[in-house]
Protein backbone atom coordinates (compact mmCIF):
# COMPACT_ATOMS: atom_id res chain seq x y z
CA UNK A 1 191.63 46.54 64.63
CA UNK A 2 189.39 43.21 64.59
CA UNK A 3 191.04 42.21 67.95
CA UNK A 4 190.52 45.64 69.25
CA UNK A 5 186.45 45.44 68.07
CA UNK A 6 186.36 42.24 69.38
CA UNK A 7 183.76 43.37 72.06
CA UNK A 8 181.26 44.14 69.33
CA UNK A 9 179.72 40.44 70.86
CA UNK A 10 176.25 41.54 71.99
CA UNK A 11 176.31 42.75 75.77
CA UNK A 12 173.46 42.74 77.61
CA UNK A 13 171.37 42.75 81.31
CA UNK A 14 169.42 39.27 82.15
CA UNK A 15 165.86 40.21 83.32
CA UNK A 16 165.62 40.89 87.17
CA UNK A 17 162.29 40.60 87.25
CA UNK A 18 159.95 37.56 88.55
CA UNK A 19 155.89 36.42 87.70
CA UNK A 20 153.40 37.68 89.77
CA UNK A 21 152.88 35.20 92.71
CA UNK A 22 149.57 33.53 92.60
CA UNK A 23 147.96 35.49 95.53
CA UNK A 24 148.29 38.67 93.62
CA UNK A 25 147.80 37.60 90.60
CA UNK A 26 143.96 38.20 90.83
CA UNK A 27 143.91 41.77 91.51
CA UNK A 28 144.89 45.06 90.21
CA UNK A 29 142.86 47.39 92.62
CA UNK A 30 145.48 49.65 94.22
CA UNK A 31 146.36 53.39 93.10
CA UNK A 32 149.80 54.37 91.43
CA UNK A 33 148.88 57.88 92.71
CA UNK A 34 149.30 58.80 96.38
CA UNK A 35 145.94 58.67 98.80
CA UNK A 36 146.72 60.63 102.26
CA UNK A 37 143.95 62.54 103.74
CA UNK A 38 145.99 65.52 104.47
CA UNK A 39 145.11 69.01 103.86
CA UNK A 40 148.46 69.64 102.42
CA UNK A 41 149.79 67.86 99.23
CA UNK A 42 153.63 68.51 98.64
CA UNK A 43 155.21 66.69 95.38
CA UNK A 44 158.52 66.74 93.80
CA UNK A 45 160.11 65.61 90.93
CA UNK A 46 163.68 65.57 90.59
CA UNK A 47 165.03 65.70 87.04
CA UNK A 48 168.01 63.77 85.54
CA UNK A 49 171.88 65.40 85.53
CA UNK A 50 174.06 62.33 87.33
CA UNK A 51 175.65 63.65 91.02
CA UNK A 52 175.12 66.99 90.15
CA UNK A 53 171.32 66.47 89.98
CA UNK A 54 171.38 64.08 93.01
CA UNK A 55 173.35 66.89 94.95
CA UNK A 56 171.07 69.87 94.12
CA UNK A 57 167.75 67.79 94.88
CA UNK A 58 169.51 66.61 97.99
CA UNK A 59 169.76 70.61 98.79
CA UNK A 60 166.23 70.88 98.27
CA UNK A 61 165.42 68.33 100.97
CA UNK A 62 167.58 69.68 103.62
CA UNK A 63 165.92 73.25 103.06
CA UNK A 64 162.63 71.70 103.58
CA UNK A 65 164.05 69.90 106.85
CA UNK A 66 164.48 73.77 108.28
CA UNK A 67 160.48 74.33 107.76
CA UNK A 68 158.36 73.64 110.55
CA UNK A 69 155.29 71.27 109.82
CA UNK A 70 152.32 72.84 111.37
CA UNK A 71 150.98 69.09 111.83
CA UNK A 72 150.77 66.81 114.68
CA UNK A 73 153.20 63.87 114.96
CA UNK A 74 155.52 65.53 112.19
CA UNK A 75 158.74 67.89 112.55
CA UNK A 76 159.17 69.84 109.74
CA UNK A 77 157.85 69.90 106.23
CA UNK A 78 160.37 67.11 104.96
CA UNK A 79 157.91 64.69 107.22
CA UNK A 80 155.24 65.83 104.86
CA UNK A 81 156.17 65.40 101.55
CA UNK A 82 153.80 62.80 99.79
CA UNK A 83 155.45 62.11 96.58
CA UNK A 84 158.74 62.13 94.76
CA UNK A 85 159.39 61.25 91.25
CA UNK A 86 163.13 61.16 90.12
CA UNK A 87 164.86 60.54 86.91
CA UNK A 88 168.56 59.64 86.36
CA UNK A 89 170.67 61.08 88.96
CA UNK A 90 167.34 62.52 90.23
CA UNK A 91 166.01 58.89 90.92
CA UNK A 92 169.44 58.54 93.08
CA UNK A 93 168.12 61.00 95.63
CA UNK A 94 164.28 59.89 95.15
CA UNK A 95 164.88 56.85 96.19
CA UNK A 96 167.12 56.85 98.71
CA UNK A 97 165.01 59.34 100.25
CA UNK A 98 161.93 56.88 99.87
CA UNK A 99 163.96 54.40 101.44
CA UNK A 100 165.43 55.93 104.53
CA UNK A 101 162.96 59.33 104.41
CA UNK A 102 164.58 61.59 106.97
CA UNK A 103 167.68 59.39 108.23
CA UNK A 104 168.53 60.10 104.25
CA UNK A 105 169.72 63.55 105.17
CA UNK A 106 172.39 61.84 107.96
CA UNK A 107 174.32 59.61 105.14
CA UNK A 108 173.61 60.50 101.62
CA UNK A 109 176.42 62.78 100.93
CA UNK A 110 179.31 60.61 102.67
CA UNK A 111 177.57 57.63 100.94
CA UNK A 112 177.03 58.76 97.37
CA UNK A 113 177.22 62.01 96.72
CA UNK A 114 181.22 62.25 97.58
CA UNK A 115 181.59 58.60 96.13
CA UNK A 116 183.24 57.70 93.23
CA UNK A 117 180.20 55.70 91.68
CA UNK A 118 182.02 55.49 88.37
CA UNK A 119 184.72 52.99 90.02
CA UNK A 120 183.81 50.20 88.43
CA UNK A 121 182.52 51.37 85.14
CA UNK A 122 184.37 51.21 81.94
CA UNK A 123 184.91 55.07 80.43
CA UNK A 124 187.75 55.17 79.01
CA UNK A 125 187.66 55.68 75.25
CA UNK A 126 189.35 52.57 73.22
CA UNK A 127 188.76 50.17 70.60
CA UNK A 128 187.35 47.36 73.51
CA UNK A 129 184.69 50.10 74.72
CA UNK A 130 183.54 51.40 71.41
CA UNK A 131 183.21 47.72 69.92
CA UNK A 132 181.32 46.86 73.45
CA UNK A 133 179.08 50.04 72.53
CA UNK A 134 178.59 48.59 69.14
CA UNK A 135 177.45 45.89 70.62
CA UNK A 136 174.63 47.61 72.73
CA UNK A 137 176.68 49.45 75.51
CA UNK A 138 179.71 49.62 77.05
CA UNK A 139 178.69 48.89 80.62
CA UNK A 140 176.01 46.19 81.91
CA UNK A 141 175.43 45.41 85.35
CA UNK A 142 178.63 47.21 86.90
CA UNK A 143 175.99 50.11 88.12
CA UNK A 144 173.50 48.34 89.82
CA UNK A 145 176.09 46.42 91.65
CA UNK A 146 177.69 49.18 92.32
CA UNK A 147 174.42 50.89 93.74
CA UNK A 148 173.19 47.54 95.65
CA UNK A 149 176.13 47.01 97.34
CA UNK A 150 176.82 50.51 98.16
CA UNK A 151 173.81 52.18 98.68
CA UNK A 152 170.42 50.64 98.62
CA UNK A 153 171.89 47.44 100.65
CA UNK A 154 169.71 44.90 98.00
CA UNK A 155 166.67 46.90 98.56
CA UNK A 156 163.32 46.08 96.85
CA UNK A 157 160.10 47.85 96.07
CA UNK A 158 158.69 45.95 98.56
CA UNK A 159 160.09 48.57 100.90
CA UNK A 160 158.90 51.39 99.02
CA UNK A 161 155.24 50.65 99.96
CA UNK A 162 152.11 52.46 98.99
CA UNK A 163 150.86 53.42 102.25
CA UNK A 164 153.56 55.52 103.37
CA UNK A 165 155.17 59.01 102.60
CA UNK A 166 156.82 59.51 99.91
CA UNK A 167 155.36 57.64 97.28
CA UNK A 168 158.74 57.26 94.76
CA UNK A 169 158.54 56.98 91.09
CA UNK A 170 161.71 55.55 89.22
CA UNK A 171 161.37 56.95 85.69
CA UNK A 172 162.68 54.89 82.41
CA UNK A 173 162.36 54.88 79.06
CA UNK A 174 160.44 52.30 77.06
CA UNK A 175 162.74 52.38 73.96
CA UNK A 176 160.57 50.35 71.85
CA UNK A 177 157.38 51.79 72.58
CA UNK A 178 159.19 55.37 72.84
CA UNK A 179 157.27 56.05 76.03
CA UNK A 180 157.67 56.62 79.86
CA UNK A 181 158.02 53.66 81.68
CA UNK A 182 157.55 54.49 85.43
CA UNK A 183 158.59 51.68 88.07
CA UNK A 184 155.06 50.98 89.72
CA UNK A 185 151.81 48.52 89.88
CA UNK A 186 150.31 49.98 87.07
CA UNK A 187 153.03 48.93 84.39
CA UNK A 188 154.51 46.19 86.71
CA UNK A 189 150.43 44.34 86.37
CA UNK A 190 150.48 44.96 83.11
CA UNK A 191 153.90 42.32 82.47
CA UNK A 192 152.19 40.21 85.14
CA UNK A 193 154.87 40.90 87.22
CA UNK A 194 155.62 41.51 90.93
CA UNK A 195 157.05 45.04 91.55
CA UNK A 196 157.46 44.09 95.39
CA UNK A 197 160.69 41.53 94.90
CA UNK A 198 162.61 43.98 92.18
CA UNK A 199 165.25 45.52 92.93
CA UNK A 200 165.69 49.24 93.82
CA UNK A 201 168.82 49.23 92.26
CA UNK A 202 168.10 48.30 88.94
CA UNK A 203 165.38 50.29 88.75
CA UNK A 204 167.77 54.03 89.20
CA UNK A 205 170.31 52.24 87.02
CA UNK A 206 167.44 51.82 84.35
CA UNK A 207 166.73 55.83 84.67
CA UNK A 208 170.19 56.31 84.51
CA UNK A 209 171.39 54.04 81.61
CA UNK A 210 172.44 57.01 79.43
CA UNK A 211 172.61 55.12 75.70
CA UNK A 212 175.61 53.50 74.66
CA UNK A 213 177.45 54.24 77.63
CA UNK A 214 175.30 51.30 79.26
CA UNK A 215 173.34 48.57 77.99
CA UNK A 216 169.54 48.34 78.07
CA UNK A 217 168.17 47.09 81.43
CA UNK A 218 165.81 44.39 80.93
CA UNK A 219 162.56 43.34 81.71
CA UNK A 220 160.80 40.09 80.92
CA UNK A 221 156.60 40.12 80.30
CA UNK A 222 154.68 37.00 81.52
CA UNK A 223 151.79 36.92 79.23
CA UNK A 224 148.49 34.74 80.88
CA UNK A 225 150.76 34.87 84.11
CA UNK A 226 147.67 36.99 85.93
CA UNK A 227 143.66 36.98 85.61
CA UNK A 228 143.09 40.31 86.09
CA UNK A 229 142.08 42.51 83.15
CA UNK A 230 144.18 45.63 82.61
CA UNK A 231 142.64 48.90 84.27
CA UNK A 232 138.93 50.06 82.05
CA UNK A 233 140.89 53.14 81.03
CA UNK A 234 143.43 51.63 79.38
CA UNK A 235 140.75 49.95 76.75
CA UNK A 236 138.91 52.93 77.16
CA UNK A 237 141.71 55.20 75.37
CA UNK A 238 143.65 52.57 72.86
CA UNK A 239 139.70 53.02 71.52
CA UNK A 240 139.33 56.58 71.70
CA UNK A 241 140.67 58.58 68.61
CA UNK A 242 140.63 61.39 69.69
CA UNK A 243 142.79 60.28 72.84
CA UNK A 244 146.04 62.32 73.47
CA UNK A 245 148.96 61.08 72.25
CA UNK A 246 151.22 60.56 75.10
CA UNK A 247 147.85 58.84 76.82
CA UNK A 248 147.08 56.90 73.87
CA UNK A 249 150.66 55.79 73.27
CA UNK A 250 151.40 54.55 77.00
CA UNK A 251 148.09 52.54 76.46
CA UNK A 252 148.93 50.92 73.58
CA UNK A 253 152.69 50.34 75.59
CA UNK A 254 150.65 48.81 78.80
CA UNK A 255 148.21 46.44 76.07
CA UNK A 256 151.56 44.64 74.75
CA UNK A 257 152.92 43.93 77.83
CA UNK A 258 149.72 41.86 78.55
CA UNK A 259 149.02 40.54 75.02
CA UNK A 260 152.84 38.60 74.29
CA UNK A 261 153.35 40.42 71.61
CA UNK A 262 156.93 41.66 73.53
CA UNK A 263 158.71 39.23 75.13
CA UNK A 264 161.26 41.58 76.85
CA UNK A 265 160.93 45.37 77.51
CA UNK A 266 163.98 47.74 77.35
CA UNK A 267 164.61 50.58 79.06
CA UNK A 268 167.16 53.35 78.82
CA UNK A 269 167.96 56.26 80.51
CA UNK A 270 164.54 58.41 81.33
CA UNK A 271 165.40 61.25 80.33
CA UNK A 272 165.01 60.56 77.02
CA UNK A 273 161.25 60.99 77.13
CA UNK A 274 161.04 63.40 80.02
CA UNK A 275 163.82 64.20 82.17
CA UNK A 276 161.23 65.61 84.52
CA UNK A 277 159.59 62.57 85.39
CA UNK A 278 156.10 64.75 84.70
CA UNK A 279 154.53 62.43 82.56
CA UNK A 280 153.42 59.49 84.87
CA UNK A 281 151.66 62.51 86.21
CA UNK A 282 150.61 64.11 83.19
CA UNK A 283 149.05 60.81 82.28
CA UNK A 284 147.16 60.43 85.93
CA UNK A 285 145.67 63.88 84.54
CA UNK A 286 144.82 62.78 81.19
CA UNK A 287 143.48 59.15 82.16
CA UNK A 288 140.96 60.44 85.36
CA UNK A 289 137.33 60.22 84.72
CA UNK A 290 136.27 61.98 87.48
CA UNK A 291 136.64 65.98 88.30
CA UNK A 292 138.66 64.80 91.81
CA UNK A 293 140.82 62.10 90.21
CA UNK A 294 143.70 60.96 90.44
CA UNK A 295 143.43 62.06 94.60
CA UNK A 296 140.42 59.80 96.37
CA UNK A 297 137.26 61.48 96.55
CA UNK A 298 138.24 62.36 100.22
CA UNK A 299 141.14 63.75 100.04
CA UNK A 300 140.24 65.82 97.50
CA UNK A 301 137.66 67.27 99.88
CA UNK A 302 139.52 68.14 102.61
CA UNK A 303 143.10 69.68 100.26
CA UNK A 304 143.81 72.99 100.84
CA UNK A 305 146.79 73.48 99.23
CA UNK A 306 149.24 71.55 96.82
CA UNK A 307 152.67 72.45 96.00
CA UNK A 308 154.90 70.95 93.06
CA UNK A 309 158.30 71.61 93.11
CA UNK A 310 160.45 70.25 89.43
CA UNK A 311 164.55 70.33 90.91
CA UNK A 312 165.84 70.66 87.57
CA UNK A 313 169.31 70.63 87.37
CA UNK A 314 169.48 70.08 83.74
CA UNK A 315 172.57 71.30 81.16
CA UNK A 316 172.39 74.62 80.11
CA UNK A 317 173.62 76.12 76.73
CA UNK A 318 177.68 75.45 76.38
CA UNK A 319 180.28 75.25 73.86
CA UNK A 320 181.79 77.95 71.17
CA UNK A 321 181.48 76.17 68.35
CA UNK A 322 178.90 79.63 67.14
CA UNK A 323 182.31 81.52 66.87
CA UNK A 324 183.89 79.96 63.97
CA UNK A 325 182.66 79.14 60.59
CA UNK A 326 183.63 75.21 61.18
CA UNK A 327 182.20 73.06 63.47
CA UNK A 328 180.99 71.60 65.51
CA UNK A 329 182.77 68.48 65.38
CA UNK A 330 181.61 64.82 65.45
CA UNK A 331 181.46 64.73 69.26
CA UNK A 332 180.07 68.47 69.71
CA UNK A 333 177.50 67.37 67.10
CA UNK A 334 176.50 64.47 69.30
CA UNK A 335 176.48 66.14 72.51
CA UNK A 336 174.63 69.34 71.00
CA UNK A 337 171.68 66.90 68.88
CA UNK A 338 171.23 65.07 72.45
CA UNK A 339 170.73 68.19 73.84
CA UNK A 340 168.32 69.72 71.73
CA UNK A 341 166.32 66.20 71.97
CA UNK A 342 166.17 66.91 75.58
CA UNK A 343 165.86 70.33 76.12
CA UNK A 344 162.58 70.20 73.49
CA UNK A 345 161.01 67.87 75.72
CA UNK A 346 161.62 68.98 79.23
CA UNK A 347 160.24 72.01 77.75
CA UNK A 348 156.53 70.41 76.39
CA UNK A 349 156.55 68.27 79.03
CA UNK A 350 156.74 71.30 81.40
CA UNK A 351 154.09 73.59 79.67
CA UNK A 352 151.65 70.35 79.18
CA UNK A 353 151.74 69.39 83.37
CA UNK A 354 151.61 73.14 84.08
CA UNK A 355 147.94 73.42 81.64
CA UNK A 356 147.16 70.28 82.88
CA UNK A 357 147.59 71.20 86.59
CA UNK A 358 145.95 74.53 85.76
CA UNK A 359 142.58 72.78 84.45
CA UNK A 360 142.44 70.34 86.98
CA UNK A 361 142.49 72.89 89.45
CA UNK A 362 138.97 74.46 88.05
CA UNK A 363 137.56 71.13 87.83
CA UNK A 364 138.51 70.30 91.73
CA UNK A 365 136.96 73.57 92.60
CA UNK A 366 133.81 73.06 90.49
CA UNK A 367 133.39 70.19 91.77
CA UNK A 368 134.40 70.52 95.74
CA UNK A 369 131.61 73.68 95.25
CA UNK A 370 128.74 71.25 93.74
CA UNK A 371 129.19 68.60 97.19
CA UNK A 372 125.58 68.69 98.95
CA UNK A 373 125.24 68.44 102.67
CA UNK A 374 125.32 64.70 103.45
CA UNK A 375 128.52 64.65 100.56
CA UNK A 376 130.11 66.60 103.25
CA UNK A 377 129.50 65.09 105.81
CA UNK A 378 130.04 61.85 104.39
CA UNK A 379 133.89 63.10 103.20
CA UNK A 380 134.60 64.61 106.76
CA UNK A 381 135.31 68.29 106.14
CA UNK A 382 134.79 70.32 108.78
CA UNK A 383 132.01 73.37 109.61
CA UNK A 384 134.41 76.06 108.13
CA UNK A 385 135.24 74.43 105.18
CA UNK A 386 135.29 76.53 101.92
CA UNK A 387 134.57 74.75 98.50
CA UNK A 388 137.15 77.58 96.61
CA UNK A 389 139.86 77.24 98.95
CA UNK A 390 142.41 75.59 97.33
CA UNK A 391 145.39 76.68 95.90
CA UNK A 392 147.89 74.89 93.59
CA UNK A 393 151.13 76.06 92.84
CA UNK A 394 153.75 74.78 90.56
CA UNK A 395 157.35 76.14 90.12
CA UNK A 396 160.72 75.20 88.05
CA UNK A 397 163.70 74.85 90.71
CA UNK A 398 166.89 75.60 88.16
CA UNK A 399 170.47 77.29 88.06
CA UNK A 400 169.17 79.90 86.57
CA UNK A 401 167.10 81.01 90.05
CA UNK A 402 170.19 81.86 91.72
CA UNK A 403 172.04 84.73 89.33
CA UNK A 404 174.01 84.63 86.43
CA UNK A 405 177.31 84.48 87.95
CA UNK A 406 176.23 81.54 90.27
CA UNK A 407 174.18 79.70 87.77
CA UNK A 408 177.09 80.15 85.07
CA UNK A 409 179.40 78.05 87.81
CA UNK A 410 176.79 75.72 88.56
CA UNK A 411 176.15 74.63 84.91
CA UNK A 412 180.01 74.35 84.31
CA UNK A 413 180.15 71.11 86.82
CA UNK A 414 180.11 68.05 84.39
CA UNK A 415 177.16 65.57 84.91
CA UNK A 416 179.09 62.86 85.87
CA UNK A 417 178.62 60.23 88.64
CA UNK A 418 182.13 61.67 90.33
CA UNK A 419 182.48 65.20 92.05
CA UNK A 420 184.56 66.41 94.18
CA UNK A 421 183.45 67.84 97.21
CA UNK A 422 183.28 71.15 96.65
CA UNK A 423 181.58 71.01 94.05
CA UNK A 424 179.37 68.78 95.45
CA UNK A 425 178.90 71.24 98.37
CA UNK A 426 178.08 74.21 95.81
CA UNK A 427 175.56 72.24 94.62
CA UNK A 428 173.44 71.22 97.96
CA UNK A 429 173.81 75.20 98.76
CA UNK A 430 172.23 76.27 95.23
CA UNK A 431 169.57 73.52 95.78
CA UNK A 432 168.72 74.75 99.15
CA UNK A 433 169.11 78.95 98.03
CA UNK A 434 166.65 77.85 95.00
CA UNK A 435 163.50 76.07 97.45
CA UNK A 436 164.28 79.33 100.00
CA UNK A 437 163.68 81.90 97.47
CA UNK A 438 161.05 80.68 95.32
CA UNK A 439 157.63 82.13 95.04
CA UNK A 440 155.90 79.32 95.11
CA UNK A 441 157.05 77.75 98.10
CA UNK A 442 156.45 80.86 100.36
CA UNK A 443 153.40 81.08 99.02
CA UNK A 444 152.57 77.57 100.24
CA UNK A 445 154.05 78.04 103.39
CA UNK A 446 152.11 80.90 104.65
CA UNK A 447 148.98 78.67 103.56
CA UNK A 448 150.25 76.83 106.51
């Protein structure tokens, strides 16, 4: 027994990050939150599920690459999409997607999706793995090798710029904190860090690092490594008491990766928190101080419409253990309290974004209606602009779109990083049936 727990030795990721070089160091000034000056604003946000979410968000983008743009210099409305945010096996797709945009849809199946990505992970159950688990997770780096070397090529942020669609956000978990940790500038100044030279890679194997199964990934804070002060709303809401508590709590998460008082941060897998990815988003809501924030003032102006699609390919209800008087058993009990953790939060994080999509909307409207003349003409909208017409529309994307029978087989596929292919294939085709019948999105496109 002692030789088989020998692996309870600690096991653990070395930080991939670097300081922020000394010509950025001075400045914090650009926006997490994308800036086009389109009329259109399409978002998605691909939740967490391992291939099986990757494969059903991967359905969603195809259907979109069979709707025509309506826009100059762009094919269909796959050219259009502005911003993804992915979690776990979401943030597979979102950022390959960022990446390669629409040469994704040529490769990603033969190159993930009908993969074996657990190849070089440990998952077999035996005293080695459950003393390395012991010792804070049976796998380390053996994923984002994996994903480097086979997918993203040694990709880094630095090719996931701001200025270009889609904006991607790689959701984590801040375990310490207990808040969303979302791969950007914002929480990337904040460490005095540079998000440009990390690695893509370790970023989807941090949303993916389901507990125990994998080791933290690990980030290292350079306190005084940067002049700039953190962003005025930060202070602005650590001193409000009356400040939300998801706002209030990523604050305080942001102030002690500046202050030293963590030396490392470590994330897990983010679904945890939100396997949605909403609450960057939710937080953009909660933080803006003006009626047209987080969008620029002129973009704002000239929106029309804004559609945001959540892929959810989440677990559904399972097991039988309701249909005896024992049970469930030590692993059911595990799987079914994870579950519940989950579930409860997908579900507030949902109903919070949705209220706090639905206010925003009045206050874009108030305000578009309360522009004078020169404002107008100053923000470029045209003679037959109306102040009230804009429209946003939000919409879940699940199994449970497509039927009972369908969703039923659907939720039976295992959320593992391994598939095979027809299962995989089911997948893409529920993905792409979901987008093609939902409300929302017709409703969007005839707003074309």
């Amino acid at each position: 027994m002692a030789a088989g727990l020998a692996g309870c030795a600690s096991v653990y990721n070395l930080p991939g990050n670097v300081p922020l070089g000394a010509a950025f160091a001075d400045s914090n000034g650009v926006t997490d939150l994308p800036s086009y000056e389109d009329d259109l604003l399409l978002a998605l946000s691909f939740s967490g599920g391992g291939t099986r979410a990757a494969a059903f968000s991967f359905g969603v983008l195809e259907e979109l690459d069979h709707a025509r743009s309506g826009l100059a210099g762009t094919k269909t409305l796959l050219d259009r999409v502005d911003f993804v945010s992915g979690v776990s096996g979401g943030s597979i797709t979102a950022a390959y997607f960022g990446l390669k945009r629409r040469a994704a849809l040529e490769d990603f199946r033969q190159r993930f999706l009908l993969r074996n990505a657990e190849e070089d992970l440990k998952t077999r159950i035996s005293l080695g793995n459950i003393g390395r688990a012991l010792g804070g997770g049976v796998n380390d780096s053996q994923f984002t090798d994996w994903l480097d070397r086979n997918l993203f090529n040694g990709a880094r942020f630095e090719a996931l710029p701001d200025d270009h669609r889609p904006r991607v956000w790689i959701n984590a978990s801040d375990i310490y904190n207990r808040t969303p940790f979302v791969f950007g500038k914002t929480a990337f100044d904040a460490m005095c860090s540079d998000i440009r030279s990390y690695r893509v890679a370790e970023a989807v194997a941090a949303s993916a690092a389901v507990p125990l199964a994998f080791a933290p990934i690990v980030l290292e804070t350079f306190p005084g490594g940067c002049a700039a002060p953190l962003p005025p709303w930060l202070e602005r809401v650590r001193k409000d008491p009356n400040a939300q508590p998801l706002l209030r709590s990523y604050a305080e998460a942001q102030a002690r990766y500046r202050d030293g008082s963590m030396r490392y941060v470590k994330l897990l897998d983010g679904g945890l928190v939100d396997n949605y990815g909403l609450s960057g988003l939710s937080i953009g809501l909660l933080a803006a101080q003006r009626p047209y924030e987080p969008l620029s003032e002129r973009q704002a102006a000239k929106l029309r419409r804004i559609l945001f699609l959540v892929v959810d390919a989440g677990r559904g209800i399972s097991g039988d253990f309701v249909q005896t008087l024992e049970g469930p058993n030590g692993v059911e009990l595990v799987s079914a309290a994870a579950d519940t953790a989950i579930d409860a939060s997908v579900r507030s994080s949902y109903a919070a974004f949705t209220a706090l999509a639905d206010d925003w909307s009045g206050k874009l409207k108030r305000w578009r209606c309360s522009l004078s003349a020169a404002d107008r003409s100053r923000l470029g909208v045209g003679a037959n602009w109306k102040c009230g017409d804009v429209a946003i529309y939000v919409e879940r994307l699940g199994f449970d779109r497509l039927g009972p029978e369908r969703a039923g087989i659907l939720n039976a596929i295992p959320t593992r990083l391994s598939l095979p292919p027809e299962q995989v294939d089911q997948l893409i085709a529920g993905g792409a049936d979901a987008l093609r019948t939902s409300k929302a999105y017709q409703q969007f496109r005839r707003g074309l």
